[in-house]
C-alpha atoms as a PDB file:
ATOM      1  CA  UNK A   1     103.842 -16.569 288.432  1.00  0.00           C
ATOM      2  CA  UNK A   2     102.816 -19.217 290.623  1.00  0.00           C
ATOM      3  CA  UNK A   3     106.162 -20.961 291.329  1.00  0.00           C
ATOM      4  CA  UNK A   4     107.955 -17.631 292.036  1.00  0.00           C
ATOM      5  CA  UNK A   5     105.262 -16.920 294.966  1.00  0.00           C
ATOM      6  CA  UNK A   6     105.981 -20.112 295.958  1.00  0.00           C
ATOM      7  CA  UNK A   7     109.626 -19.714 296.200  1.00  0.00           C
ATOM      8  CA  UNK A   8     109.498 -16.173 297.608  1.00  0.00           C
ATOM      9  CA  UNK A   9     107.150 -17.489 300.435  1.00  0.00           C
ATOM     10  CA  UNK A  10     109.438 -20.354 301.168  1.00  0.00           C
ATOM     11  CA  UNK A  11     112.232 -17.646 301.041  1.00  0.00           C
ATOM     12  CA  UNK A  12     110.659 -15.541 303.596  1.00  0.00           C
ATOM     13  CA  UNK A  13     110.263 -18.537 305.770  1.00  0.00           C
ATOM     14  CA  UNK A  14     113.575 -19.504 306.208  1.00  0.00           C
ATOM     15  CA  UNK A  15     114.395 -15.612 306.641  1.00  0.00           C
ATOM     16  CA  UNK A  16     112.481 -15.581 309.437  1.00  0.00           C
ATOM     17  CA  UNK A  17     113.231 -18.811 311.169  1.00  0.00           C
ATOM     18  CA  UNK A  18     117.237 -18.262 310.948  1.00  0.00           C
ATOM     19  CA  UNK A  19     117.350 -16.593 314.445  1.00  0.00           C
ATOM     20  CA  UNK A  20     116.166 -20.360 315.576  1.00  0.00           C
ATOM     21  CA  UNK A  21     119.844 -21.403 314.836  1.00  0.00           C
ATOM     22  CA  UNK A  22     121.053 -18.355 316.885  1.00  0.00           C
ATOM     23  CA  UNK A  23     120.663 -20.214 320.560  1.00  0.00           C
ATOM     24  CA  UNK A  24     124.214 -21.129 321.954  1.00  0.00           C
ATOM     25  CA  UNK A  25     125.421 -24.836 321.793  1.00  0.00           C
ATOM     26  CA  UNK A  26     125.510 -25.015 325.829  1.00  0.00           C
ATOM     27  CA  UNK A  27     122.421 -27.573 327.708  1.00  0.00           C
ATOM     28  CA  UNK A  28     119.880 -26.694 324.912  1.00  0.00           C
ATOM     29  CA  UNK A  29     121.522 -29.575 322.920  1.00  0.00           C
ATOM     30  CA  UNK A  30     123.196 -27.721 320.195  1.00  0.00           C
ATOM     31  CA  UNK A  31     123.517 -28.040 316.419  1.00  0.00           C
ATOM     32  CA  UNK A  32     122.523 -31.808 317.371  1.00  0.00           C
ATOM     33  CA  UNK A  33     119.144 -30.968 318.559  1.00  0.00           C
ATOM     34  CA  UNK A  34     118.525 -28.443 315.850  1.00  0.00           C
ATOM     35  CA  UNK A  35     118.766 -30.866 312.876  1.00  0.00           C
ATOM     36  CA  UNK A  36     116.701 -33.318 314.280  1.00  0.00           C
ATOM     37  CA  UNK A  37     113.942 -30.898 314.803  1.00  0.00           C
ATOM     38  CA  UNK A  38     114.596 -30.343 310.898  1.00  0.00           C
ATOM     39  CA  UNK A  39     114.819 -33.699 310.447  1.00  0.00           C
ATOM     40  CA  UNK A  40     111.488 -34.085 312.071  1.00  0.00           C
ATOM     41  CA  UNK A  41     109.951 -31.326 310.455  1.00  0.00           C
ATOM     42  CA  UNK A  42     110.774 -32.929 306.747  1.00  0.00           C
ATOM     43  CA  UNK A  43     109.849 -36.084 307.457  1.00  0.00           C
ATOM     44  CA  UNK A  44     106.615 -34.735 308.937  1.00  0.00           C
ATOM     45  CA  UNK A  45     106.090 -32.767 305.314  1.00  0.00           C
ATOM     46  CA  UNK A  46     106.837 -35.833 303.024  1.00  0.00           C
ATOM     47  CA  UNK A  47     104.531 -37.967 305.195  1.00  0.00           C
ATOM     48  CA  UNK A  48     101.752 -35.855 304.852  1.00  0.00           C
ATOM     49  CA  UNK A  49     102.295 -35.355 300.979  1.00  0.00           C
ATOM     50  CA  UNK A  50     101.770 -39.217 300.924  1.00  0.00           C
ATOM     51  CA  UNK A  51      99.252 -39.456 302.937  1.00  0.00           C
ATOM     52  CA  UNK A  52      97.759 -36.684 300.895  1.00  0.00           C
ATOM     53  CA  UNK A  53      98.366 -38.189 297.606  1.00  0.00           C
ATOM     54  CA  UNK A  54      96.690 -41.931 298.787  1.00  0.00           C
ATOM     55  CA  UNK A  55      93.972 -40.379 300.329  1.00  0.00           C
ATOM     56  CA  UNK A  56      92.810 -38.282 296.908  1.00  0.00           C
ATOM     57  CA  UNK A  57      93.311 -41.225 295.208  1.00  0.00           C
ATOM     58  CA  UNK A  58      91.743 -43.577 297.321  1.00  0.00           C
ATOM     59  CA  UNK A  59      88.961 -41.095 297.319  1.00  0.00           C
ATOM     60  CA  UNK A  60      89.306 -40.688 293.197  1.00  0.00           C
ATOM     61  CA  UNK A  61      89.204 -44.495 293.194  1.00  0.00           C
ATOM     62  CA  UNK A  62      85.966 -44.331 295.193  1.00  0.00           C
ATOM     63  CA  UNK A  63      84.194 -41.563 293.652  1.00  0.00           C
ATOM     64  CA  UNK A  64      84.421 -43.306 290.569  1.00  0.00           C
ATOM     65  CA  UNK A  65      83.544 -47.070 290.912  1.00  0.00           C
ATOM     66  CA  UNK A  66      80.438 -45.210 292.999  1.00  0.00           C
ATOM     67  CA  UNK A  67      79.856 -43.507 289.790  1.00  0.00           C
ATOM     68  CA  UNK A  68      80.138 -46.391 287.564  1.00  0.00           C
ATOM     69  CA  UNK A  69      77.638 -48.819 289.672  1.00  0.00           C
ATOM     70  CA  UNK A  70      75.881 -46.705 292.554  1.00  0.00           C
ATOM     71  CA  UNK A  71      74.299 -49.706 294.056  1.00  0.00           C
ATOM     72  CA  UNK A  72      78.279 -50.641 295.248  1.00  0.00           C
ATOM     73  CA  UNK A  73      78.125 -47.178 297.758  1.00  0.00           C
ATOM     74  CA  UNK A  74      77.125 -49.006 300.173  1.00  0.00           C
ATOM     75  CA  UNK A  75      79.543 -51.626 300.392  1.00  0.00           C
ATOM     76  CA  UNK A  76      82.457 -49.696 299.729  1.00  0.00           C
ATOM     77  CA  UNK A  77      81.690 -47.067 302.161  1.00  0.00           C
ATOM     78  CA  UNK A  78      83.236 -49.140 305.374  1.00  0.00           C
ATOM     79  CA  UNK A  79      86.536 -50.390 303.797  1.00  0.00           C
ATOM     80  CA  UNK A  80      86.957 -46.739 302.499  1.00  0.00           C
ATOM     81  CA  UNK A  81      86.530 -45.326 305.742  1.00  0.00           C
ATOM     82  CA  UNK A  82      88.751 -47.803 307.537  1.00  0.00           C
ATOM     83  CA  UNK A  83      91.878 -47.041 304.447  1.00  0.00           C
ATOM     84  CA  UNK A  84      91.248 -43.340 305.156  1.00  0.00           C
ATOM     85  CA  UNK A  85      91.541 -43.653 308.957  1.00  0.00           C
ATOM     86  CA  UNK A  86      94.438 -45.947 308.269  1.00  0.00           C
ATOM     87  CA  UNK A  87      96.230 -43.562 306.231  1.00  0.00           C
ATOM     88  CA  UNK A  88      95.650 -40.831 308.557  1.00  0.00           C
ATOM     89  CA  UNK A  89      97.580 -43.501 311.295  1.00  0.00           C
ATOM     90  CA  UNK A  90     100.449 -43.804 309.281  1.00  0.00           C
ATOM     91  CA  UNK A  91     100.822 -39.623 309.358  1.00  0.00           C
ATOM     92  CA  UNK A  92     100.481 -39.917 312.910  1.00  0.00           C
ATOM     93  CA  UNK A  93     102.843 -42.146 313.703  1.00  0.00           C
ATOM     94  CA  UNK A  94     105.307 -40.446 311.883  1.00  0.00           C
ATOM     95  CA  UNK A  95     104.596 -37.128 313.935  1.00  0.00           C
ATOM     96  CA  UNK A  96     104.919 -39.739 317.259  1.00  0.00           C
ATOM     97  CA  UNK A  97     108.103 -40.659 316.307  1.00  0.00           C
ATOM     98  CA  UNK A  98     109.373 -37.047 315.376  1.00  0.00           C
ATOM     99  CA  UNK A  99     108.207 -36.089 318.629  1.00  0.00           C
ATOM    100  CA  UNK A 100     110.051 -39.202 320.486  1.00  0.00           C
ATOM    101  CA  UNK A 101     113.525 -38.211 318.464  1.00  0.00           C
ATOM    102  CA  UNK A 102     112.947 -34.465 319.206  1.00  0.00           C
ATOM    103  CA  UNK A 103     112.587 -34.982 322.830  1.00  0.00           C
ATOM    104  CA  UNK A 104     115.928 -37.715 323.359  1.00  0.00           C
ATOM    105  CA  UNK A 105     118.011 -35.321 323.102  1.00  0.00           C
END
């Protein structure tokens, strides 16, 4: 039941953003422009599924070696931090470089 939500959101989504493709091909930049806003748009969603993914495990990894010897907390707590904020950098850069390919055009 879940999946077919799923798909029938994602179906209603891409109803509704089809007039997007609708603008004529004159200075706006075209077919061109529009599938490197796509382009953009999926790399931004695979980015942040990684990003996702290595910060709950990173967090997972954490969580547990905290549970396993609590005296560590506090000397994992900094290099934890710094991976997360890295992580969140990498996500960030991607959207900088979306925005830099989105805007040559």
């Amino acid at each position: 039941m879940r999946i077919i939500t799923s798909l029938l959101f994602v179906l209603a989504l891409c109803l509704i953003a089809s007039p997007a493709f609708a603008e004529d091909g004159g200075a706006a930049g075209g077919v061109g422009r529009g599938l490197i806003a796509i382009g953009a748009g999926v790399g931004l969603g695979i980015a942040a599924f990684g990003v996702g993914m290595g910060q709950g495990r990173a967090t997972a990894a954490a969580m547990e070696s905290i549970g396993r010897n609590p005296n560590s907390a506090d000397k994992l707590f900094q290099p934890f931090i710094i991976g997360l904020a890295l992580m969140e950098a990498l996500a960030l850069y991607t959207f900088v470089i979306a925005i830099f390919l989105y805007r040559q055009l």
